[in-house]
Protein backbone atom coordinates (compact mmCIF):
# COMPACT_ATOMS: atom_id res chain seq x y z
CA UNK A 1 0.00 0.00 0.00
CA UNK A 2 1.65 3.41 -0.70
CA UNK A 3 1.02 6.17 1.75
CA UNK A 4 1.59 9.66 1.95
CA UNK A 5 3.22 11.98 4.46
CA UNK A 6 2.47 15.88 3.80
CA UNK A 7 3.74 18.69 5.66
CA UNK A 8 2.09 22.33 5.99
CA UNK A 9 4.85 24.16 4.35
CA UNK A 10 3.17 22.04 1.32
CA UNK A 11 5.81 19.31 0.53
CA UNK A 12 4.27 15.75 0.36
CA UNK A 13 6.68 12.34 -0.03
CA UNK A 14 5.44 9.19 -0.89
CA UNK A 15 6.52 6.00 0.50
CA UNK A 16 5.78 2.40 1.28
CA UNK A 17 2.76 2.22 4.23
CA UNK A 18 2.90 -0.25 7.17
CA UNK A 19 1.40 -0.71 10.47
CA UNK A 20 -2.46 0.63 10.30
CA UNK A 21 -3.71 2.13 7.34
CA UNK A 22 -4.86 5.91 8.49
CA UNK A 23 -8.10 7.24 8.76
CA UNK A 24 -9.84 7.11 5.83
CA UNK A 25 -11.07 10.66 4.07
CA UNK A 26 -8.89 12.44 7.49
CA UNK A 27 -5.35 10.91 7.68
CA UNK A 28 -3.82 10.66 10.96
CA UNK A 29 -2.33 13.97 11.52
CA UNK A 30 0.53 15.42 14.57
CA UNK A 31 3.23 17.45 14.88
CA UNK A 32 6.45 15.94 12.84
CA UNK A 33 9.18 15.63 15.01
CA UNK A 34 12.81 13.52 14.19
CA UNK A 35 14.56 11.76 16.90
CA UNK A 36 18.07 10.89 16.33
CA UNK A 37 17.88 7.80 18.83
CA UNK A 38 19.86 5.06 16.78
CA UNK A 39 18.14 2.20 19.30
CA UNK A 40 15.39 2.15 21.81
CA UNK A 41 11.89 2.50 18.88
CA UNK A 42 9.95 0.74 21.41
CA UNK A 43 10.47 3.03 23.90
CA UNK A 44 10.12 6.31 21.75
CA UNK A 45 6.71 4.42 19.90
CA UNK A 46 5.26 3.79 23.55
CA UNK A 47 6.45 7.05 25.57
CA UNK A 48 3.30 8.92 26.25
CA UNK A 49 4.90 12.20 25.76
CA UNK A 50 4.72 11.70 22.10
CA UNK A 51 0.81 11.89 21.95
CA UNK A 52 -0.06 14.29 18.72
CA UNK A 53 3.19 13.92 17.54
CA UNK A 54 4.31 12.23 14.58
CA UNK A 55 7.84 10.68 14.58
CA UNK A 56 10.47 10.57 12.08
CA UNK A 57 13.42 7.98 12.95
CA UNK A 58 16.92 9.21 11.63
CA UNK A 59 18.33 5.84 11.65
CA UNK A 60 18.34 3.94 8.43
CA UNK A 61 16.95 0.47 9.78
CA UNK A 62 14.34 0.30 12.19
CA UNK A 63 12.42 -2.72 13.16
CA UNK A 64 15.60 -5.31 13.56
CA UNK A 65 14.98 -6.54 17.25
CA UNK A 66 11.30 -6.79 16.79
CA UNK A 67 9.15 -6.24 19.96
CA UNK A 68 8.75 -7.10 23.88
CA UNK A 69 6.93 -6.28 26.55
CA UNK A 70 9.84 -5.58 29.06
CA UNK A 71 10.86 -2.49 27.08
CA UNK A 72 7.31 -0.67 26.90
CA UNK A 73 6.91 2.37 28.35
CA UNK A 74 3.69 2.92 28.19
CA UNK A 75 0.81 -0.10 27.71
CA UNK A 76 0.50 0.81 23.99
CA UNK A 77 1.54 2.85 21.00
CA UNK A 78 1.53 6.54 21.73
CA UNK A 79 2.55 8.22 18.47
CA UNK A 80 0.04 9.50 15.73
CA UNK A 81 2.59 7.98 13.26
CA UNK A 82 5.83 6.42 12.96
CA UNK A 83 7.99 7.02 9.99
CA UNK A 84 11.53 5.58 9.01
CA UNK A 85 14.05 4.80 6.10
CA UNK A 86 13.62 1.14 5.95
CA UNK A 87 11.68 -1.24 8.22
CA UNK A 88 13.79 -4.41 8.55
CA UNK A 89 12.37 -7.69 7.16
CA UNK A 90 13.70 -9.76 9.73
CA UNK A 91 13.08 -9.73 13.18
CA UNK A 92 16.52 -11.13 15.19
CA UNK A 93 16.79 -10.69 19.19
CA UNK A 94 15.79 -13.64 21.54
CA UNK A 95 13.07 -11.39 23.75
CA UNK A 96 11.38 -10.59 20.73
CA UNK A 97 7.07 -11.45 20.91
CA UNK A 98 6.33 -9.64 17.80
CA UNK A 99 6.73 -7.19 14.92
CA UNK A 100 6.83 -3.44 15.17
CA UNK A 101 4.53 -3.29 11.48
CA UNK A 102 1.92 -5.95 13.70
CA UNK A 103 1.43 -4.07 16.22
CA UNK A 104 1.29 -0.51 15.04
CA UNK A 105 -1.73 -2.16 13.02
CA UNK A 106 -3.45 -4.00 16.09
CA UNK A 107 -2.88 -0.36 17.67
CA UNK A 108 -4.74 1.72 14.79
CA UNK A 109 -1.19 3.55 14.12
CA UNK A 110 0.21 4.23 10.90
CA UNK A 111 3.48 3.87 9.44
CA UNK A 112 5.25 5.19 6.38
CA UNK A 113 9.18 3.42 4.91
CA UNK A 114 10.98 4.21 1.97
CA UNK A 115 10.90 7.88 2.49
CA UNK A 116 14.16 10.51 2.50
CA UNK A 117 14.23 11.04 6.14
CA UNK A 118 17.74 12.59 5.95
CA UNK A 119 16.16 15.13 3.98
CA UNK A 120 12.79 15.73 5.73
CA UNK A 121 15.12 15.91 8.90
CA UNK A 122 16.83 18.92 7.28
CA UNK A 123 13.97 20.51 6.31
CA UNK A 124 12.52 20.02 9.70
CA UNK A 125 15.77 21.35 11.38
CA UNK A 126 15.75 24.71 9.19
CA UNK A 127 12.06 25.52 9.10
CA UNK A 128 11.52 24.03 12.53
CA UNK A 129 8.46 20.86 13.44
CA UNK A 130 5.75 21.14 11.27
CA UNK A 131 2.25 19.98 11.39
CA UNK A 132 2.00 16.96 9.15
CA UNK A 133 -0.80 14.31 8.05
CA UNK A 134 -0.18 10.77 6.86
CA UNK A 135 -2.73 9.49 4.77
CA UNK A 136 -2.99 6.06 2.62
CA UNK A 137 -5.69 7.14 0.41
CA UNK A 138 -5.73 6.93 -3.08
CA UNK A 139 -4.07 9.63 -4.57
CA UNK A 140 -6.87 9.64 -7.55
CA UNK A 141 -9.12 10.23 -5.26
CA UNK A 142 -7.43 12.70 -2.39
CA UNK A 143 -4.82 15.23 -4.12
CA UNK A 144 -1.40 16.06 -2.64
CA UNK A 145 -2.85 19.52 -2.55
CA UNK A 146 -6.14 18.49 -0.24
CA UNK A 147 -3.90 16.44 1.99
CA UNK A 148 -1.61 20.07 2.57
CA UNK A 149 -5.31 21.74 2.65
CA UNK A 150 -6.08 19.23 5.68
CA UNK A 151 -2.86 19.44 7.62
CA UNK A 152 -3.04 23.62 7.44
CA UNK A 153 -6.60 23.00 9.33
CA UNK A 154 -5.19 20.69 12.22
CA UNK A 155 -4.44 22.42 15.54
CA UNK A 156 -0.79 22.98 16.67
CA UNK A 157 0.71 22.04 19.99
CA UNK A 158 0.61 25.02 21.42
CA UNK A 159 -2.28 25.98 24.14
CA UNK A 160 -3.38 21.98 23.76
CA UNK A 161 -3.78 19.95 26.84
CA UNK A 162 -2.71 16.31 26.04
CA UNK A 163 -2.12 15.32 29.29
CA UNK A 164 -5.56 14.53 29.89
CA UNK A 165 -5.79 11.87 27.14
CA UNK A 166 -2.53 9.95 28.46
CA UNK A 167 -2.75 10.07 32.18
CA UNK A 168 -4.15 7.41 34.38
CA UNK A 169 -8.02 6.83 35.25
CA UNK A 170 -7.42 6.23 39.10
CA UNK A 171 -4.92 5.92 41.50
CA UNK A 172 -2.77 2.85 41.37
CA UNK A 173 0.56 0.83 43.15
CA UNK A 174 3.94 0.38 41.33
CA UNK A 175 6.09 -2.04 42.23
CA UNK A 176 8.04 -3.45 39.46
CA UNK A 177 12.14 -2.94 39.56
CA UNK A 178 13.99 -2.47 36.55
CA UNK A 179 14.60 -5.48 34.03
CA UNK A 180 17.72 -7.96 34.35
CA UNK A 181 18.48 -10.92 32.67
CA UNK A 182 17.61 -14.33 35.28
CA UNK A 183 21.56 -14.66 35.58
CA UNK A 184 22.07 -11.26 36.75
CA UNK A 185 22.80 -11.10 40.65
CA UNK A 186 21.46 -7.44 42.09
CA UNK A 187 20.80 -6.57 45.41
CA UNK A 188 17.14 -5.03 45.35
CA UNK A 189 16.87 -2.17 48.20
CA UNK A 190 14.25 -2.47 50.77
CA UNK A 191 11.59 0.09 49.83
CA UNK A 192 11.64 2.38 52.55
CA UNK A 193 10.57 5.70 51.47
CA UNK A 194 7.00 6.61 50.03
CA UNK A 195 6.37 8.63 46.77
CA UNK A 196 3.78 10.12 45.28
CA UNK A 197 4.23 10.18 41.44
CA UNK A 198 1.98 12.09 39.11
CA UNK A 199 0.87 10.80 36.12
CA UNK A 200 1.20 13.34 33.24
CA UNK A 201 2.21 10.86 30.89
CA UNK A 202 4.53 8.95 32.98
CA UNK A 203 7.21 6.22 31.28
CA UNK A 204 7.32 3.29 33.11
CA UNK A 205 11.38 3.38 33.78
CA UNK A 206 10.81 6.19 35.90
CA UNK A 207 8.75 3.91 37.82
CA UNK A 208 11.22 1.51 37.80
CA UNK A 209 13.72 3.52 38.62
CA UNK A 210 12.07 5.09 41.58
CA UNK A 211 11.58 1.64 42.98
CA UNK A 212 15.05 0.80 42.09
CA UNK A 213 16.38 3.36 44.59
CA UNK A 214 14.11 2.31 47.33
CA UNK A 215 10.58 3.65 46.58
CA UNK A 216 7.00 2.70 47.47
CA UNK A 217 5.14 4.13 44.08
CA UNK A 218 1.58 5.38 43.95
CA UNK A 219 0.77 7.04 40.75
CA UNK A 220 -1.69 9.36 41.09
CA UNK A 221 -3.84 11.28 37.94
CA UNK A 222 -2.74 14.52 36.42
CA UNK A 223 -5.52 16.29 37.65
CA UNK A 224 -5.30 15.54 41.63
CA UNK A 225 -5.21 18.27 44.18
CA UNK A 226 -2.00 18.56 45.93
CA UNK A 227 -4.30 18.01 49.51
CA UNK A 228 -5.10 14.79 48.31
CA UNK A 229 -1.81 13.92 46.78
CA UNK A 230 -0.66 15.04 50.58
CA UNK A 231 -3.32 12.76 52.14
CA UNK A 232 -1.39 9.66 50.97
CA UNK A 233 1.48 10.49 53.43
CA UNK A 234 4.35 11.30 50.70
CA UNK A 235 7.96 11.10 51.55
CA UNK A 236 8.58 12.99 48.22
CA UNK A 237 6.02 13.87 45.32
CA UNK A 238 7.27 13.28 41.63
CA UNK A 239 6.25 14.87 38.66
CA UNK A 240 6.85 13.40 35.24
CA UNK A 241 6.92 13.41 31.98
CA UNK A 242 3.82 14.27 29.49
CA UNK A 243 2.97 15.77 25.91
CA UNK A 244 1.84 18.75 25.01
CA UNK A 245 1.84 22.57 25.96
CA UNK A 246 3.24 23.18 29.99
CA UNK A 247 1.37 26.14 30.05
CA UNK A 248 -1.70 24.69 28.88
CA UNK A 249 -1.88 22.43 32.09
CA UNK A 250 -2.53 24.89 34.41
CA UNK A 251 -4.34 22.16 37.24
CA UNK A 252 -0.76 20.65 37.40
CA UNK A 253 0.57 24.21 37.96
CA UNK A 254 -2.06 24.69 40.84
CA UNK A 255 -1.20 21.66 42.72
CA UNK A 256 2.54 21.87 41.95
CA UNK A 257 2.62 25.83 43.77
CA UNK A 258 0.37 24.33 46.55
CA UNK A 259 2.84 21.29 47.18
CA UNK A 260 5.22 24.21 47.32
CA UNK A 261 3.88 25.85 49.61
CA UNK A 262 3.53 22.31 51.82
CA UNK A 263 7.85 22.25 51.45
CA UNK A 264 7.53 18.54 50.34
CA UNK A 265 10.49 17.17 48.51
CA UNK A 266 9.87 17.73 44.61
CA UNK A 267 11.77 15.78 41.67
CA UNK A 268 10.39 16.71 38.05
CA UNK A 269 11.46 15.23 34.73
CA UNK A 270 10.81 16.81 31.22
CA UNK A 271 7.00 18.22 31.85
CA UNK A 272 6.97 17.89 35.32
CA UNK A 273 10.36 20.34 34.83
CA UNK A 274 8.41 22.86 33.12
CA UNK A 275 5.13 22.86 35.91
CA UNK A 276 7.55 23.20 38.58
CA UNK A 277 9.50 26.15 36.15
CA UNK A 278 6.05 27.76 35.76
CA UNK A 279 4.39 26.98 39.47
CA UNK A 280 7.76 29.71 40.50
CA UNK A 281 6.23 32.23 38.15
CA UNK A 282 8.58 31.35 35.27
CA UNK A 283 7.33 30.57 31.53
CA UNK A 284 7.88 28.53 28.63
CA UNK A 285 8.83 29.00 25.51
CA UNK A 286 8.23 26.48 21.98
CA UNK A 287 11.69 25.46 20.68
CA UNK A 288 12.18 25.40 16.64
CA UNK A 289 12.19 21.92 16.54
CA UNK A 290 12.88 20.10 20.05
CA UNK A 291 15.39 17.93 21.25
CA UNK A 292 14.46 14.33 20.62
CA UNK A 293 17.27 11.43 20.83
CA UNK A 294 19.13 9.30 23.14
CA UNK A 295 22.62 11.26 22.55
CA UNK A 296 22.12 15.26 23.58
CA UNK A 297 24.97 16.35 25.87
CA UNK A 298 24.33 18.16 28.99
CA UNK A 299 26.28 19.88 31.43
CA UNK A 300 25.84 19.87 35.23
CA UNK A 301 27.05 23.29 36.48
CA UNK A 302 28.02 21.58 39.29
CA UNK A 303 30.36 19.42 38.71
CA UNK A 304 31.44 20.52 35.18
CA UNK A 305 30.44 17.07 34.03
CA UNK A 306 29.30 16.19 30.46
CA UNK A 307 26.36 14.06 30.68
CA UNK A 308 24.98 11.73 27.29
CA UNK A 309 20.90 11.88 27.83
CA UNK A 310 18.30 10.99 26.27
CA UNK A 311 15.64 13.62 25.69
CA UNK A 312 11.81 14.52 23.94
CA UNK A 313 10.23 17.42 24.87
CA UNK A 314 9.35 20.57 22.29
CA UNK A 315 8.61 23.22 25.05
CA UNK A 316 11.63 25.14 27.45
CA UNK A 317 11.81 27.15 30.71
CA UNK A 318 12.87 30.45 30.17
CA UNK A 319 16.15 31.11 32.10
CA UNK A 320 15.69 34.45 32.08
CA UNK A 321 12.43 33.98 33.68
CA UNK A 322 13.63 32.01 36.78
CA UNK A 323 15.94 34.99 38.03
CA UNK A 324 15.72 34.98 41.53
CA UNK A 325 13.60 32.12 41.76
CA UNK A 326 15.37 28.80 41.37
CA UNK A 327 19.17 28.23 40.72
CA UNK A 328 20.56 26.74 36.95
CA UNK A 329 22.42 23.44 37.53
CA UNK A 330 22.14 22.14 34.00
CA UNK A 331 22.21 23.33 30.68
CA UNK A 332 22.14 22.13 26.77
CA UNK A 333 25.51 22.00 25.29
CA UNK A 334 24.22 22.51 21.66
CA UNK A 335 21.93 25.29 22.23
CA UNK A 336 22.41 26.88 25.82
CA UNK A 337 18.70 25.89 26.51
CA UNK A 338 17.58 24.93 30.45
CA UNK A 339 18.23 21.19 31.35
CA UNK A 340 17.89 21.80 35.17
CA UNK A 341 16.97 23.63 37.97
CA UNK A 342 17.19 23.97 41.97
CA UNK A 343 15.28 25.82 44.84
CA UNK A 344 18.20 27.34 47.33
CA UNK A 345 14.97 27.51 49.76
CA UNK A 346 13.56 24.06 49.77
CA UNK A 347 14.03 20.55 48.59
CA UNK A 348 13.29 20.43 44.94
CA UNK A 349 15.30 20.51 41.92
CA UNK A 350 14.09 18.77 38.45
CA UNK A 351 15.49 18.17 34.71
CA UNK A 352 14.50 18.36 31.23
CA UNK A 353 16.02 15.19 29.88
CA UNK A 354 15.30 11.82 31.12
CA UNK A 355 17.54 10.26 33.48
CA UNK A 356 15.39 7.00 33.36
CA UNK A 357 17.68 5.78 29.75
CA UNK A 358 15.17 4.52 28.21
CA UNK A 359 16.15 5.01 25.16
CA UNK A 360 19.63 6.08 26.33
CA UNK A 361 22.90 6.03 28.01
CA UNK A 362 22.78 5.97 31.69
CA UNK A 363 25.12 8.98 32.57
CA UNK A 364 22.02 10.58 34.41
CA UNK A 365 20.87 7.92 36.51
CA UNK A 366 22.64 9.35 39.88
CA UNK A 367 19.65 11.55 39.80
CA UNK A 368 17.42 9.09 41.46
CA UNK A 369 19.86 8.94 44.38
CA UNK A 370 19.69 12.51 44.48
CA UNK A 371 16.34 12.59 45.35
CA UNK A 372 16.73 9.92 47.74
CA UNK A 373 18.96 11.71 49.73
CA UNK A 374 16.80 14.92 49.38
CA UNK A 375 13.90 13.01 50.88
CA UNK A 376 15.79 11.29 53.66
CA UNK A 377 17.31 14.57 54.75
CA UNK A 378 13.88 15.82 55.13
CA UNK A 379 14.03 12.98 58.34
């Protein structure tokens, strides 16, 4: 089946569909975003932060390790659309349970190969993410022209509240530790402290991770008030990851200037960053086309450190914004941007990038233990 992938600048490639064929007559339409992860398609396919977002692999071969359910971070396929160079024919690692074209199609997601992604990258990277629309209808009877005419009609990111369509229906318990192979002989820590973790869109290797370092999860929805968040007893609160527009979610913002207020130990990843950046009275800012990928270097302040993360958000805290407020500790090495923050006042600091690894390199992992020891110095 050939599909379609147009852009609202008006270009429109043509390549070789897989997964679900989109909706017919509408397309499935999202932001276009590239990541540059060269492994780790599960993870970016599943991560709830890419809801309304269509995702453009810079990596020739996708596909070649299949799919499993150990790597998910989410329950299901997240992404309007997936779209690469070349889906591999053959599927080749042991954990493997399946096809990445199989289930994009039991999951009603569409996927587009064969297509120049080197060059829609560039033309991403100089005219910044676009809103785009893949569509598998025939061309005889749905012109390149009405497919532009549709994507120019869709809604942008900005001012859209997607958290509400990823985060959970009810409060629940998390107790699952990170992956490792039956052989491997870890110590697993005694979970001793209690967390409260919201769910904006949260990846489950943050919930792995949190348990990793000795955490009792409950995962409470975006939209709970920071006195019942408080009722559960918290040692800490997290705030995670999620799509969409920070400033749009302005309950998060609420509850995340009243847990302030409470002086409960705060950790905040990617989205939950930006709430905490605008619960001080900061703002946000769309970037021209994101950071998305599992290599984006980062500095901590600190300890003049060069960190490898992985990353995927589209929105920023403005620095300039934060003056007075909360301290810099990290920052983006190819485009000065905010990567982290601190209060001098109170226990909370939080990050931009993802210090889960999942896709990624594990230089940022220490950050868990961070705010372990933030929430035992709390007594």
């Amino acid at each position: 089946m050939i599909g379609r992938l147009a852009l609202e600048d008006g270009t429109v490639v043509r390549g070789k569909a897989f997964g679900a064929p989109a909706p017919e007559g509408s397309g499935a339409a999202g932001e276009v975003v590239f990541n540059t992860a060269i492994t780790g398609y599960e993870e970016v396919v599943t991560d709830p932060s890419y809801r309304g977002q269509i995702v453009l692999m810079t990596a020739p071969e996708i596909g070649n390790v299949g799919w499993n359910a150990e790597d998910l971070e989410s329950a299901r396929p997240r992404a309007a659309g997936f779209v690469v160079r070349e889906l591999s024919p053959v599927v080749s690692n042991w954990r493997s349970r399946a096809t990445l074209d199989g289930v994009l199609a039991e999951a009603g997601v569409p996927g587009l190969e064969g297509v120049d992604t080197r060059a829609l990258t560039r033309r991403l990277r100089e005219g910044g993410a676009m809103r785009g629309l893949i569509s598998t209808a025939d061309p005889a009877k749905l012109s390149d022209a009405a497919l532009v005419d549709l994507v120019r009609k869709t809604p942008s990111l900005e001012g859209r509240d997607l958290v509400r369509e990823v985060t959970c229906d009810a409060i629940y318990k998390w107790d699952q530790r990170s992956w490792r192979h039956a052989e491997d002989s870890v110590e697993k820590r005694p979970l001793v402290r209690h967390v409260v973790a919201y769910d904006y869109g949260i990846k489950h290797n943050i919930l792995r991770m949190l348990v990793d370092a000795g955490c009792r999860v409950t995962v409470v929805p975006a939209s709970t008030p920071a006195a019942d968040a408080l009722a559960l007893g918290p040692d800490g609160v997290f705030l995670s990851n999620g799509p969409g527009d920070p400033a749009a979610v302005t309950y998060a913002v609420d509850a995340c200037r009243e847990l302030l207020a409470a002086r409960v130990p705060l950790f905040g990843i990617c989205l939950g960053h930006q709430i905490l950046g605008l619960a001080l009275g900061g703002t946000t800012y769309k970037l021209k086309f994101g950071h998305h990928g599992a290599n984006c270097p980062v500095m901590d302040l600190g300890t003049r450190k060069v960190e490898i993360t992985s990353q995927n958000h589209g929105f920023a805290v403005d620095v300039a914004s934060l003056a007075g407020k909360a301290e810099l500790t990290h920052v983006n090495l190819n485009d000065q941007t905010v990567e982290g923050m601190r209060l001098t006042t109170q226990r909370a600091f939080s990050v931009q990038y993802h210090p889960e690894a999942s896709p990624g390199p594990h230089d940022a992992s220490y950050l868990f233990e961070r705010f372990m020891r933030l929430i035992e110095s709390r007594g």
